[in-house]
PDB file of N, CA and C in Angstrom:
ATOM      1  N   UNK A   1      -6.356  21.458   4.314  1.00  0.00           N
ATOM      2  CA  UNK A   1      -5.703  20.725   5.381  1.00  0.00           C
ATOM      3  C   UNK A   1      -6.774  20.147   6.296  1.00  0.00           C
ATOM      4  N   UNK A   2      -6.451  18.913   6.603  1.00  0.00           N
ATOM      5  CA  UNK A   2      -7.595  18.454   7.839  1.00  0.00           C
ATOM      6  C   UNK A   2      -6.838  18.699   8.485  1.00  0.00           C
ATOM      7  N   UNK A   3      -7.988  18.244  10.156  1.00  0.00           N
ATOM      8  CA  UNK A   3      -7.671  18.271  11.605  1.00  0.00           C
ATOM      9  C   UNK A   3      -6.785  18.351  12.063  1.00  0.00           C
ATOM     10  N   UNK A   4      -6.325  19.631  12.583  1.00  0.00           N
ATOM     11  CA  UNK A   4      -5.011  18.811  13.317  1.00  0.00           C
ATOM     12  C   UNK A   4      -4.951  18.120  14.295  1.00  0.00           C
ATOM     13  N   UNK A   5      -3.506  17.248  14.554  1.00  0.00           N
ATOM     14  CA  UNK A   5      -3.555  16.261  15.464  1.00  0.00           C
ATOM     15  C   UNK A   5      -2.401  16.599  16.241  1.00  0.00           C
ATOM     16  N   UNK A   6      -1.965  15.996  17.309  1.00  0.00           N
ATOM     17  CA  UNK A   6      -0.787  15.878  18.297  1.00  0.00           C
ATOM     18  C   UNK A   6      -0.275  14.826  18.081  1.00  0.00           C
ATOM     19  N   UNK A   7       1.055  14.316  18.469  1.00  0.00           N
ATOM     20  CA  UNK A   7       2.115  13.668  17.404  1.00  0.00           C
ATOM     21  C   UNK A   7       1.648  12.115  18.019  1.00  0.00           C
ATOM     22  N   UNK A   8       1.052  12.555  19.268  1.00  0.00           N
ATOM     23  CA  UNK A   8       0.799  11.148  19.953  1.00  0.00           C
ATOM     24  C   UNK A   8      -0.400  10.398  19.110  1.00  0.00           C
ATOM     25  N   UNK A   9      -1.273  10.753  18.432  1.00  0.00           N
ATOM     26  CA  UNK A   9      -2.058  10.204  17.247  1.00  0.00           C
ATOM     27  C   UNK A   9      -1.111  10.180  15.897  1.00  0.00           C
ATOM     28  N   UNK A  10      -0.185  10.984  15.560  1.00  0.00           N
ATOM     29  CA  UNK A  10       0.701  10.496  14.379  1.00  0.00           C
ATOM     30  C   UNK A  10       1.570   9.391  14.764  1.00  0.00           C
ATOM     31  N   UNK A  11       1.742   8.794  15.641  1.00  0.00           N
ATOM     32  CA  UNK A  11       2.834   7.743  16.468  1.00  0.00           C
ATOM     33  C   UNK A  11       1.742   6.201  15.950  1.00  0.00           C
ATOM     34  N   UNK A  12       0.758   6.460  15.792  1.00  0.00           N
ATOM     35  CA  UNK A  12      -0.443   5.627  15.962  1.00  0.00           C
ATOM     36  C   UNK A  12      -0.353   4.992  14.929  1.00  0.00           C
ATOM     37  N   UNK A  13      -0.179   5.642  13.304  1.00  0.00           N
ATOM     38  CA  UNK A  13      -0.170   5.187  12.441  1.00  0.00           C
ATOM     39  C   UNK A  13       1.185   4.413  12.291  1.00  0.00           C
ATOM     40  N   UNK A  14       0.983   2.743  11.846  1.00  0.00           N
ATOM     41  CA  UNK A  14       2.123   2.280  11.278  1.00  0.00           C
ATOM     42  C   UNK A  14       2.570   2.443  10.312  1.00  0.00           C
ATOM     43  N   UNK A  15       3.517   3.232   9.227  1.00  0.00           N
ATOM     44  CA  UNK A  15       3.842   3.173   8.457  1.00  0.00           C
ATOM     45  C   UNK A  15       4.817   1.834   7.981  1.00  0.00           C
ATOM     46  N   UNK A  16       4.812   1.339   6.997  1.00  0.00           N
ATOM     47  CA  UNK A  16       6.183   0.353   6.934  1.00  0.00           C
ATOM     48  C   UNK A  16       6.674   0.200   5.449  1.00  0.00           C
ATOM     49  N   UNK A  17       7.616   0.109   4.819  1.00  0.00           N
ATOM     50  CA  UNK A  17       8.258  -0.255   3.715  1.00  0.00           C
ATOM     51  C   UNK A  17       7.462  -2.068   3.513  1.00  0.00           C
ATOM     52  N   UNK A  18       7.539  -1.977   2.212  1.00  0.00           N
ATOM     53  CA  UNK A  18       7.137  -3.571   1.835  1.00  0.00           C
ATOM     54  C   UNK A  18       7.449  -3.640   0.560  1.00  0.00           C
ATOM     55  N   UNK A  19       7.613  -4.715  -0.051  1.00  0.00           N
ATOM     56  CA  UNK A  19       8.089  -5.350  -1.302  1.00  0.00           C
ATOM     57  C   UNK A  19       7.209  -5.916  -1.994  1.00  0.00           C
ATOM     58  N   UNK A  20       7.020  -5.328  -3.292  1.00  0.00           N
ATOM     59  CA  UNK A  20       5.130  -6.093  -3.903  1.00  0.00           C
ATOM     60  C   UNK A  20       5.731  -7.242  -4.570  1.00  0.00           C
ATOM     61  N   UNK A  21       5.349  -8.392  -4.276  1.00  0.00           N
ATOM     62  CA  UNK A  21       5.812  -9.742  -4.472  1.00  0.00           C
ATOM     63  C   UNK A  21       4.671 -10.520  -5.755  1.00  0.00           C
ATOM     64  N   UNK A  22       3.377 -10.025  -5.468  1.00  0.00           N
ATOM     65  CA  UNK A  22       2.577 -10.045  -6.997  1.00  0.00           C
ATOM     66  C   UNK A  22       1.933  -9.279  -7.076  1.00  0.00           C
ATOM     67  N   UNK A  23       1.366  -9.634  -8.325  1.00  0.00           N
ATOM     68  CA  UNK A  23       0.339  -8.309  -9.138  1.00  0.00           C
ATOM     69  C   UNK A  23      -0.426  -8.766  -9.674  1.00  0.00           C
ATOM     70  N   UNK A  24      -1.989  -8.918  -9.573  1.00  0.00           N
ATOM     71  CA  UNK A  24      -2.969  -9.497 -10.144  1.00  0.00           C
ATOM     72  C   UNK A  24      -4.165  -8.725 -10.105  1.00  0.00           C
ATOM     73  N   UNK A  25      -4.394  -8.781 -11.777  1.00  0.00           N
ATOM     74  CA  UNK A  25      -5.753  -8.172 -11.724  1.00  0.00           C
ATOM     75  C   UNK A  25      -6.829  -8.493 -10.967  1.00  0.00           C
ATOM     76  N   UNK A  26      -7.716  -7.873 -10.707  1.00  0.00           N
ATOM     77  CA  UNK A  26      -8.723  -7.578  -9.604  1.00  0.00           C
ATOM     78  C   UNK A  26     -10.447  -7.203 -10.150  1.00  0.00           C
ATOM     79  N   UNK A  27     -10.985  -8.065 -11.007  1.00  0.00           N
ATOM     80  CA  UNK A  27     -11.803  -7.935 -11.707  1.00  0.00           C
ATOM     81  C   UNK A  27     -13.025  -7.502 -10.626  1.00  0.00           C
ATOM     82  N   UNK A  28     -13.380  -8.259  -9.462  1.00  0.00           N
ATOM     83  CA  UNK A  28     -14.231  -7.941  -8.777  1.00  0.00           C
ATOM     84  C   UNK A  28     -14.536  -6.654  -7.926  1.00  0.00           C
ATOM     85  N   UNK A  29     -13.737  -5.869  -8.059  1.00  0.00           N
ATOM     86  CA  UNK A  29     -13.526  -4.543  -7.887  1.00  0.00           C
ATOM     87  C   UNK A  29     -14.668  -3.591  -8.328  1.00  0.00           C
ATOM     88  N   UNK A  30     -14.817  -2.619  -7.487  1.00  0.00           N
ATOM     89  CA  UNK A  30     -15.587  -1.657  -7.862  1.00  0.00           C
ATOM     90  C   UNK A  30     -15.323  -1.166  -8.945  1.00  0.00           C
ATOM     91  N   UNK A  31     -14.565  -0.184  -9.145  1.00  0.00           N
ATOM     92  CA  UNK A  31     -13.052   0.289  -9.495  1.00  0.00           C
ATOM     93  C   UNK A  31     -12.033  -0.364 -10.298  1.00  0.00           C
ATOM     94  N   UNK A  32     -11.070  -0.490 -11.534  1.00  0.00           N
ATOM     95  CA  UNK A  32     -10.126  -0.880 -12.073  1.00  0.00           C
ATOM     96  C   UNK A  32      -9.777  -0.743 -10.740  1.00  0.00           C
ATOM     97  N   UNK A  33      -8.607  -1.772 -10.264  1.00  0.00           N
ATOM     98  CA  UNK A  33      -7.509  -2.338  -9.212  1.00  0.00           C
ATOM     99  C   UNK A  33      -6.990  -3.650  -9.545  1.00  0.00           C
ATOM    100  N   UNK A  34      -5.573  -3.164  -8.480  1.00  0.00           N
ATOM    101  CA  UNK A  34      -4.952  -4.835  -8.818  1.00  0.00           C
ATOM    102  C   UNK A  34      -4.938  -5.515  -7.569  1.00  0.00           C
ATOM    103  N   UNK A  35      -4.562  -6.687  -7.137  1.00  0.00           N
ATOM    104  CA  UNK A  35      -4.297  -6.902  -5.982  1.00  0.00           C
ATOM    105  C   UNK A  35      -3.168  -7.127  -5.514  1.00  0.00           C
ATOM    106  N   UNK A  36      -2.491  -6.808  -4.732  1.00  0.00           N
ATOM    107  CA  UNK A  36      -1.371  -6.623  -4.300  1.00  0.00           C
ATOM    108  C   UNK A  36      -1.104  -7.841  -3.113  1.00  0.00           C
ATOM    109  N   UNK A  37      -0.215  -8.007  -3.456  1.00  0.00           N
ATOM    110  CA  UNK A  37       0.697  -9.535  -2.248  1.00  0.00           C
ATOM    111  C   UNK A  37       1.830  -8.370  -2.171  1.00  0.00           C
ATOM    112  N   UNK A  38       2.132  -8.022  -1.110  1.00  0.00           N
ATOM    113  CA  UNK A  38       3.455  -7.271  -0.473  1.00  0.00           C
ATOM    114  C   UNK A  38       4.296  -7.758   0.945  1.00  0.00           C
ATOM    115  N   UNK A  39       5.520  -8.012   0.407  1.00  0.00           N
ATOM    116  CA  UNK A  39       6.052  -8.521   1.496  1.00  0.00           C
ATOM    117  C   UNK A  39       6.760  -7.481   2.639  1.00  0.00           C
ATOM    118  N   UNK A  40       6.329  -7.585   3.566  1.00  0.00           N
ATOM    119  CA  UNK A  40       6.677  -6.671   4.949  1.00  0.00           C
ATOM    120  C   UNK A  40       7.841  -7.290   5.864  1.00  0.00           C
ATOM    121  N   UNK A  41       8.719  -8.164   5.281  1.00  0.00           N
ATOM    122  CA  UNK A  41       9.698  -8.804   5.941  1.00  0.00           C
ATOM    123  C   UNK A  41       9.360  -9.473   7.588  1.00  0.00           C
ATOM    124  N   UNK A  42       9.432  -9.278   8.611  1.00  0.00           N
ATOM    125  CA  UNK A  42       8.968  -9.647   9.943  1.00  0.00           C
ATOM    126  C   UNK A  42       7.865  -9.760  10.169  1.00  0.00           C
ATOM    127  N   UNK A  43       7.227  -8.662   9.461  1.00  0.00           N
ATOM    128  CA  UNK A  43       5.636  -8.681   9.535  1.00  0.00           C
ATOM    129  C   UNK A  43       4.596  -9.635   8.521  1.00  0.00           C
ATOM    130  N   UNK A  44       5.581 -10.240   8.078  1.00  0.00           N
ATOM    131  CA  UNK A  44       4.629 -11.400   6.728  1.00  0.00           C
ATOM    132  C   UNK A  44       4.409 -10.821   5.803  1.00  0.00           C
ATOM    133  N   UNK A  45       3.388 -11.232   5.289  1.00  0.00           N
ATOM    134  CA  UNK A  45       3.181 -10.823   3.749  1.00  0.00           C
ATOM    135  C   UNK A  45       1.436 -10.652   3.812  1.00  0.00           C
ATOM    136  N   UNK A  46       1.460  -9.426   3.032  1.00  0.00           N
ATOM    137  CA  UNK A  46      -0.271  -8.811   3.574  1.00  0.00           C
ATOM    138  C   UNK A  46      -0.761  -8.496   2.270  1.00  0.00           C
ATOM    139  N   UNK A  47      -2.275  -8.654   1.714  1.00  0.00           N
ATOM    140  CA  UNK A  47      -2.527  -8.192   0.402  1.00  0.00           C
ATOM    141  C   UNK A  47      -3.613  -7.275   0.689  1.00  0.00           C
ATOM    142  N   UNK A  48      -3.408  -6.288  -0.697  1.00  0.00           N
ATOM    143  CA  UNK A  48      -3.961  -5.144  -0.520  1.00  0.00           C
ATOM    144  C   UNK A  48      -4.378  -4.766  -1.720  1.00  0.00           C
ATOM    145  N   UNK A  49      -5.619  -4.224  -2.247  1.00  0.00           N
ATOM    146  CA  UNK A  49      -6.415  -3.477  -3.376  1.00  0.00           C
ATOM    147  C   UNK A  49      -5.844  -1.922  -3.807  1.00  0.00           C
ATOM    148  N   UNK A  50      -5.184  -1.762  -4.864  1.00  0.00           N
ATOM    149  CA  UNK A  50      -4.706  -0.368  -5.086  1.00  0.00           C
ATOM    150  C   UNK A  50      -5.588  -0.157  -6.278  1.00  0.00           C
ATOM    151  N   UNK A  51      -6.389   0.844  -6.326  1.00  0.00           N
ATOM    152  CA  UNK A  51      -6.574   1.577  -7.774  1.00  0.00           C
ATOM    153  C   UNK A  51      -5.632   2.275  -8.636  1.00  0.00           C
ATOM    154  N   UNK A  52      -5.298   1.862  -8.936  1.00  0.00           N
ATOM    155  CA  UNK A  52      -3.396   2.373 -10.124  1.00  0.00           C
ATOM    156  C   UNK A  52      -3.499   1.435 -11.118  1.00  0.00           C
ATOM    157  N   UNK A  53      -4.404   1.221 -11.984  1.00  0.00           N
ATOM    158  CA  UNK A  53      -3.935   0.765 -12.898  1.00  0.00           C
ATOM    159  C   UNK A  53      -4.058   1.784 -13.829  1.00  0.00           C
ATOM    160  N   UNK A  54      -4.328   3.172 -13.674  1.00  0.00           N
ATOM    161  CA  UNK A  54      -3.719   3.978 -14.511  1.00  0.00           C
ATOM    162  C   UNK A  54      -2.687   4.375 -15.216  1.00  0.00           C
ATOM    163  N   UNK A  55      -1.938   4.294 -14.053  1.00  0.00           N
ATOM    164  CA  UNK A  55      -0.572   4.795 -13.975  1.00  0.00           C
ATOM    165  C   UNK A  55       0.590   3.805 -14.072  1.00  0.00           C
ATOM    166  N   UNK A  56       0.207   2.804 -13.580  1.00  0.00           N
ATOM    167  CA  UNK A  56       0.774   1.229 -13.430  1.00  0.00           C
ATOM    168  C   UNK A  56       0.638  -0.144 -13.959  1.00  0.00           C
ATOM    169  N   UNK A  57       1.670  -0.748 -14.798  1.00  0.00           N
ATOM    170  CA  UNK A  57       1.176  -1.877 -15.252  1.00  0.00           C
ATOM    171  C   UNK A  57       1.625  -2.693 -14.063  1.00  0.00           C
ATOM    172  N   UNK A  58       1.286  -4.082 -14.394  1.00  0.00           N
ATOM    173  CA  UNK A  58       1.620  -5.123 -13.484  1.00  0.00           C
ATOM    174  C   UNK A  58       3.345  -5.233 -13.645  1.00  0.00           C
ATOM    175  N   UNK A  59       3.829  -4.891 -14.557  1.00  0.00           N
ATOM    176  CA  UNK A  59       5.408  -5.451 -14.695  1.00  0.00           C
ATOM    177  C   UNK A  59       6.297  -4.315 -13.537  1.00  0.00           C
ATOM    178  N   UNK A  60       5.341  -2.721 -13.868  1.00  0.00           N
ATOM    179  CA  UNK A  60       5.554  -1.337 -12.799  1.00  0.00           C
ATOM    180  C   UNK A  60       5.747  -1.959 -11.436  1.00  0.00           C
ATOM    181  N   UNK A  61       4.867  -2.458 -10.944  1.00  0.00           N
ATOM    182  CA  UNK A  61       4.820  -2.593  -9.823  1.00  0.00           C
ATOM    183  C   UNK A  61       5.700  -4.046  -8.944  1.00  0.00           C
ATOM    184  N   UNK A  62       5.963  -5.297  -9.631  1.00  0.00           N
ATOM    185  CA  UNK A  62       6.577  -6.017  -9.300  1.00  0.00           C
ATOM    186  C   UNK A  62       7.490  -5.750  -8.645  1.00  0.00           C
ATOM    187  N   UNK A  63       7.826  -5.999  -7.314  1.00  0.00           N
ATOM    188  CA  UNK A  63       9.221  -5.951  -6.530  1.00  0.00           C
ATOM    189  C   UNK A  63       9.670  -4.710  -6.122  1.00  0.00           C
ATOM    190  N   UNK A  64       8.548  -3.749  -6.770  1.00  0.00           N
ATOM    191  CA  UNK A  64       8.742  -2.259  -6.306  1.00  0.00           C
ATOM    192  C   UNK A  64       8.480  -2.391  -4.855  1.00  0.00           C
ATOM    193  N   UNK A  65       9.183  -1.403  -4.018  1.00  0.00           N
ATOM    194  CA  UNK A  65       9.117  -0.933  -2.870  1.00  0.00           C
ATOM    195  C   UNK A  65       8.244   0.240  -2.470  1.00  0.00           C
ATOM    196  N   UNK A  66       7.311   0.213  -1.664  1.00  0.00           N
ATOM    197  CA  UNK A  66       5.946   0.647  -1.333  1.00  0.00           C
ATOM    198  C   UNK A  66       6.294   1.069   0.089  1.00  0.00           C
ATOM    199  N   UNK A  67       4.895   2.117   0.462  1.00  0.00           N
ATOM    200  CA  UNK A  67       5.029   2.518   1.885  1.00  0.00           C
ATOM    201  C   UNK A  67       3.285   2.015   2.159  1.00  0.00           C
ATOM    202  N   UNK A  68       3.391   1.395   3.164  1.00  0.00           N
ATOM    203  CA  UNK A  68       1.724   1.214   3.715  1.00  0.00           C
ATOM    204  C   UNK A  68       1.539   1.534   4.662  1.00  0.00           C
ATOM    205  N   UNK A  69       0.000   1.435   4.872  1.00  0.00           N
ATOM    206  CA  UNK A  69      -0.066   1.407   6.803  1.00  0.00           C
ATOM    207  C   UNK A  69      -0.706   0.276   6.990  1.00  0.00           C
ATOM    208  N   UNK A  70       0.492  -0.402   8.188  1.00  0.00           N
ATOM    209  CA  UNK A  70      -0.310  -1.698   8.305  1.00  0.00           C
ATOM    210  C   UNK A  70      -1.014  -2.191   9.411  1.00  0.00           C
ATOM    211  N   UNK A  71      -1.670  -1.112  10.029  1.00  0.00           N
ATOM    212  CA  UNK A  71      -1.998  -1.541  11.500  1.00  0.00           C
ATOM    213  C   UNK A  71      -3.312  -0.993  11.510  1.00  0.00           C
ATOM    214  N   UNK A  72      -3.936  -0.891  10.320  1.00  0.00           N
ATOM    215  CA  UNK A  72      -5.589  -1.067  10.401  1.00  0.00           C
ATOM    216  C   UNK A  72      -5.996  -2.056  10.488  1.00  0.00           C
ATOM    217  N   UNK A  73      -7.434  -2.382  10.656  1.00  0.00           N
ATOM    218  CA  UNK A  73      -7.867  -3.749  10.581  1.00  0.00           C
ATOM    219  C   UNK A  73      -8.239  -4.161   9.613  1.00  0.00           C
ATOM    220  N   UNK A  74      -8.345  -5.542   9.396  1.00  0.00           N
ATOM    221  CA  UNK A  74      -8.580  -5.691   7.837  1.00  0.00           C
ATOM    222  C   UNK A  74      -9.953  -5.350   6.978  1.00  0.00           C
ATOM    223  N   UNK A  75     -10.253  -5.295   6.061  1.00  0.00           N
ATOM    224  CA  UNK A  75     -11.232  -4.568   5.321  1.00  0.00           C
ATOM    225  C   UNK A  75     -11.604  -5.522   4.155  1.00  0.00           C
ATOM    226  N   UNK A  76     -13.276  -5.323   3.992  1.00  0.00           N
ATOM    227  CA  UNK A  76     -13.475  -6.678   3.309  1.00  0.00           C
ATOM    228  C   UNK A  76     -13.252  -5.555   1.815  1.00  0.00           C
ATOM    229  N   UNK A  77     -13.005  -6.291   0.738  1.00  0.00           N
ATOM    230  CA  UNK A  77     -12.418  -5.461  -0.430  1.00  0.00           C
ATOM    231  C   UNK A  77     -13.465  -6.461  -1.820  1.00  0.00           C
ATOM    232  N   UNK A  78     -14.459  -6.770  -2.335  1.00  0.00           N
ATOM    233  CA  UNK A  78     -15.052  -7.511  -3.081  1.00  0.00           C
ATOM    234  C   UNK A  78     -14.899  -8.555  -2.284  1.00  0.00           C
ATOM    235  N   UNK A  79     -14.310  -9.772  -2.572  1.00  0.00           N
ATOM    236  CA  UNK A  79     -14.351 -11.020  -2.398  1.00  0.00           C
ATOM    237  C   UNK A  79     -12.726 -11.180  -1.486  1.00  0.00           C
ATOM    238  N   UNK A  80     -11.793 -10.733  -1.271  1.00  0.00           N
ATOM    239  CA  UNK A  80     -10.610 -10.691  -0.423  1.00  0.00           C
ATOM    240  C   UNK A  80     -10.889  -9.855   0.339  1.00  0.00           C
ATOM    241  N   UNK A  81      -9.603  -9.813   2.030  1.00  0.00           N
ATOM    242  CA  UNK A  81      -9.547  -9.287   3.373  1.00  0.00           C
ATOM    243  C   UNK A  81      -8.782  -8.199   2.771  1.00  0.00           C
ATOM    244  N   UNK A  82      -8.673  -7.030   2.592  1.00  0.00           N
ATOM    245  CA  UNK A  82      -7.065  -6.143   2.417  1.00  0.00           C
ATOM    246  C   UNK A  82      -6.678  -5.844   3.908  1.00  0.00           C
ATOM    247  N   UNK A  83      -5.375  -6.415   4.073  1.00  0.00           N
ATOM    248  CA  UNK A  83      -4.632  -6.386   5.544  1.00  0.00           C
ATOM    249  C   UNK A  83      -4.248  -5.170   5.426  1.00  0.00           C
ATOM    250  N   UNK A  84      -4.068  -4.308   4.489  1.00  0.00           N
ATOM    251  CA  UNK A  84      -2.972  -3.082   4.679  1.00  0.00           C
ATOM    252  C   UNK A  84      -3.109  -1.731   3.766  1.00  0.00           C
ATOM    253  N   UNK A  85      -3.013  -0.805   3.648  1.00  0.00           N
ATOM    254  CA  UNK A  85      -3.371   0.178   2.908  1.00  0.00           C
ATOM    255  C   UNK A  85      -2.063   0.828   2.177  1.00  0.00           C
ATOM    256  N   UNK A  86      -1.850   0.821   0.850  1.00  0.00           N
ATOM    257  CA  UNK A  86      -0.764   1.682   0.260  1.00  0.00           C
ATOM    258  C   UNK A  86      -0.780   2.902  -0.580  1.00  0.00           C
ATOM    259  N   UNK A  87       0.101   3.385   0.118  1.00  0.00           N
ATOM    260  CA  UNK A  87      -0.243   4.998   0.120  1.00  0.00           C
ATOM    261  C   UNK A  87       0.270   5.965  -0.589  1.00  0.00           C
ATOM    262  N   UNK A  88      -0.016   6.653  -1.187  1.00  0.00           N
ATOM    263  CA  UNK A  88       0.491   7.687  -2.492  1.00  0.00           C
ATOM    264  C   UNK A  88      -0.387   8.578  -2.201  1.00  0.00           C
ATOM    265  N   UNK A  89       0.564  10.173  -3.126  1.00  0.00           N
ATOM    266  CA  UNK A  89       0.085  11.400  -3.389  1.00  0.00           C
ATOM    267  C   UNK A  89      -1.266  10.846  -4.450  1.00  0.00           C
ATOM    268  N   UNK A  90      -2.091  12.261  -4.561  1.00  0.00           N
ATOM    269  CA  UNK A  90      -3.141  11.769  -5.337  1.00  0.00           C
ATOM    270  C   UNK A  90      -2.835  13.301  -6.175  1.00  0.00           C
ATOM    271  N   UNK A  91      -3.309  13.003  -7.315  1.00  0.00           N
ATOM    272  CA  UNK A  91      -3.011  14.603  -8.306  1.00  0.00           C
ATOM    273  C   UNK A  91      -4.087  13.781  -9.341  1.00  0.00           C
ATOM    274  N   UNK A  92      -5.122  14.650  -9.905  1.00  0.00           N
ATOM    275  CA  UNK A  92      -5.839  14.426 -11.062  1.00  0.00           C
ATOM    276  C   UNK A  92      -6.670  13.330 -11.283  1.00  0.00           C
ATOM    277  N   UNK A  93      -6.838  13.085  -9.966  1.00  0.00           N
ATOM    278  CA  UNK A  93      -7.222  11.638  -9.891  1.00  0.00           C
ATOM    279  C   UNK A  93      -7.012  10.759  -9.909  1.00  0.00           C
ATOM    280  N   UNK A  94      -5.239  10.346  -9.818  1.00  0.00           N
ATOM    281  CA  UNK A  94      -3.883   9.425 -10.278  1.00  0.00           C
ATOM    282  C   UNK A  94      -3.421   9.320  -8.768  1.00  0.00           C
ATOM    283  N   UNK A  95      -2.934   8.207  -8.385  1.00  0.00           N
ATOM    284  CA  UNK A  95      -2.259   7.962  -7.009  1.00  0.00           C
ATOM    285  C   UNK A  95      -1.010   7.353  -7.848  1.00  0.00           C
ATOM    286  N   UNK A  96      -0.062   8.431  -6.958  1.00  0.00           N
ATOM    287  CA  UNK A  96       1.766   8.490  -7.083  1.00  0.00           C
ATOM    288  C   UNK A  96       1.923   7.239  -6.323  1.00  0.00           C
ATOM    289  N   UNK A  97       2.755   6.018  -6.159  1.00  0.00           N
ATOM    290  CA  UNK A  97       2.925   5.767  -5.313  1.00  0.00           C
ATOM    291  C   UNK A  97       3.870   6.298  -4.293  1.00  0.00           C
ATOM    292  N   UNK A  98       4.033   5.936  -2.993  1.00  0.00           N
ATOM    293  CA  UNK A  98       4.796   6.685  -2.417  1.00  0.00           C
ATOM    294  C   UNK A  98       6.228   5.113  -1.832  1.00  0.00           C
ATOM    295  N   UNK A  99       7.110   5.675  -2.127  1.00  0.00           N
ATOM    296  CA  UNK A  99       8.363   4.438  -2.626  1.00  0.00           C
ATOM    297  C   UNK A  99       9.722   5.240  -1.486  1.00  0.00           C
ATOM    298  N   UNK A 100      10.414   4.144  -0.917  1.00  0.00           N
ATOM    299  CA  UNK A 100      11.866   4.757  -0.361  1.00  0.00           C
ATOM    300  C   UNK A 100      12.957   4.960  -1.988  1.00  0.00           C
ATOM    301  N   UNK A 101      13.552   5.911  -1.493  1.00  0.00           N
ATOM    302  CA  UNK A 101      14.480   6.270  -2.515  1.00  0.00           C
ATOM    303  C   UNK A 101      15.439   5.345  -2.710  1.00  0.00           C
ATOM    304  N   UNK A 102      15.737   4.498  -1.744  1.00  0.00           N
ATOM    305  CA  UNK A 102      17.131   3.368  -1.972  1.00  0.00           C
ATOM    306  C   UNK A 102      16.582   2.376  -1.323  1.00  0.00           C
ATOM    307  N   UNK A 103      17.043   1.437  -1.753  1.00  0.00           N
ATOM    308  CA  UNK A 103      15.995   0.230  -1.455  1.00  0.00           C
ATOM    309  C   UNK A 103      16.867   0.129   0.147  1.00  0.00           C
ATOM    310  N   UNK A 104      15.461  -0.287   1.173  1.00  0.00           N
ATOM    311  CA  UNK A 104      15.691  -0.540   2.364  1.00  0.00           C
ATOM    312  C   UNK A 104      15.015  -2.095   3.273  1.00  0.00           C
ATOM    313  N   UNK A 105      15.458  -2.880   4.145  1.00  0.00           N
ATOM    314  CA  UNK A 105      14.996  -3.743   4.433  1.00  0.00           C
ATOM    315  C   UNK A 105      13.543  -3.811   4.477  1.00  0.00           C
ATOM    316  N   UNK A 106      12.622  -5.025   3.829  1.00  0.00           N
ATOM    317  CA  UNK A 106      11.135  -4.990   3.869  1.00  0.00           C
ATOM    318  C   UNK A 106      10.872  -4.848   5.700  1.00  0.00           C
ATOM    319  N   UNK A 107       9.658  -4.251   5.553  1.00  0.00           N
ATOM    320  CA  UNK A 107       9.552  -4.106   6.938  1.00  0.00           C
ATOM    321  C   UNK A 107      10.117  -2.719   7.959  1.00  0.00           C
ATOM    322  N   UNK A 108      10.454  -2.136   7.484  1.00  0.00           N
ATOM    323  CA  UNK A 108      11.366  -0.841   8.100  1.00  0.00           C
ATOM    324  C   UNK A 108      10.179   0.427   8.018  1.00  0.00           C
ATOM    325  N   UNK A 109      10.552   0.499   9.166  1.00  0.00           N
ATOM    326  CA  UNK A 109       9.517   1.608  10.032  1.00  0.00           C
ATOM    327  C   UNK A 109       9.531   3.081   9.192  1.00  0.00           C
ATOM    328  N   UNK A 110       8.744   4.269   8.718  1.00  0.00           N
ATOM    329  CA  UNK A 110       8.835   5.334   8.574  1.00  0.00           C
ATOM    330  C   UNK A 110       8.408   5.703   8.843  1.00  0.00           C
ATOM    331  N   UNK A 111       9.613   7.208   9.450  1.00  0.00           N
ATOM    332  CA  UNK A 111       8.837   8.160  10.479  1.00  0.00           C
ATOM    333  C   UNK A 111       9.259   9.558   9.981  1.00  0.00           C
TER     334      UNK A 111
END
């Protein structure tokens, strides 16, 4: 377990639902990754570097519903900005993604 924190630093992190709108390989990568276009409904549409192509083809991930955090700053990633970070369990060296159970408006807060 890391650090603990007080809820007023867990309030900090944005979590949000988003909709992966494409999927493109990501050759310039350290790392196998794809790049991710995810739509955040109100919040636009933000792209982001996932390492999952283990676990994930490009057809997996289309239109799937994702949890990110989108209120870091952006991060230079090879040759693209990644606006947003998406977030999964990690086991074996494999990232789960982490998904709402019923599909919910892009953009919707989790807390």
């Amino acid at each position: 377990m890391n650090e603990t924190i007080n809820f007023e630093d867990f309030v900090k992190v944005d979590l949000r639902v988003g909709t992966i709108v494409s999927v493109d390989d990501f050759p310039k990568a350290r790392k196998p990754a794809y790049l991710l276009t995810i739509d955040f409904g109100d919040l636009g549409i933000k792209k982001s570097s996932a390492q999952i192509t283990t676990l994930y083809t490009k057809d997996d991930l289309l239109n799937k519903q994702i949890v990110a955090v989108v209120n870091f700053p952006k991060k230079q990633i090879a040759n693209i900005m990644s606006e947003c970070l998406v977030v999964g369990a990690v086991k074996e060296n494999n990232v789960y993604l982490l998904s709402a159970e019923h599909r919910v408006p892009n953009g919707s807060c989790v807390s």
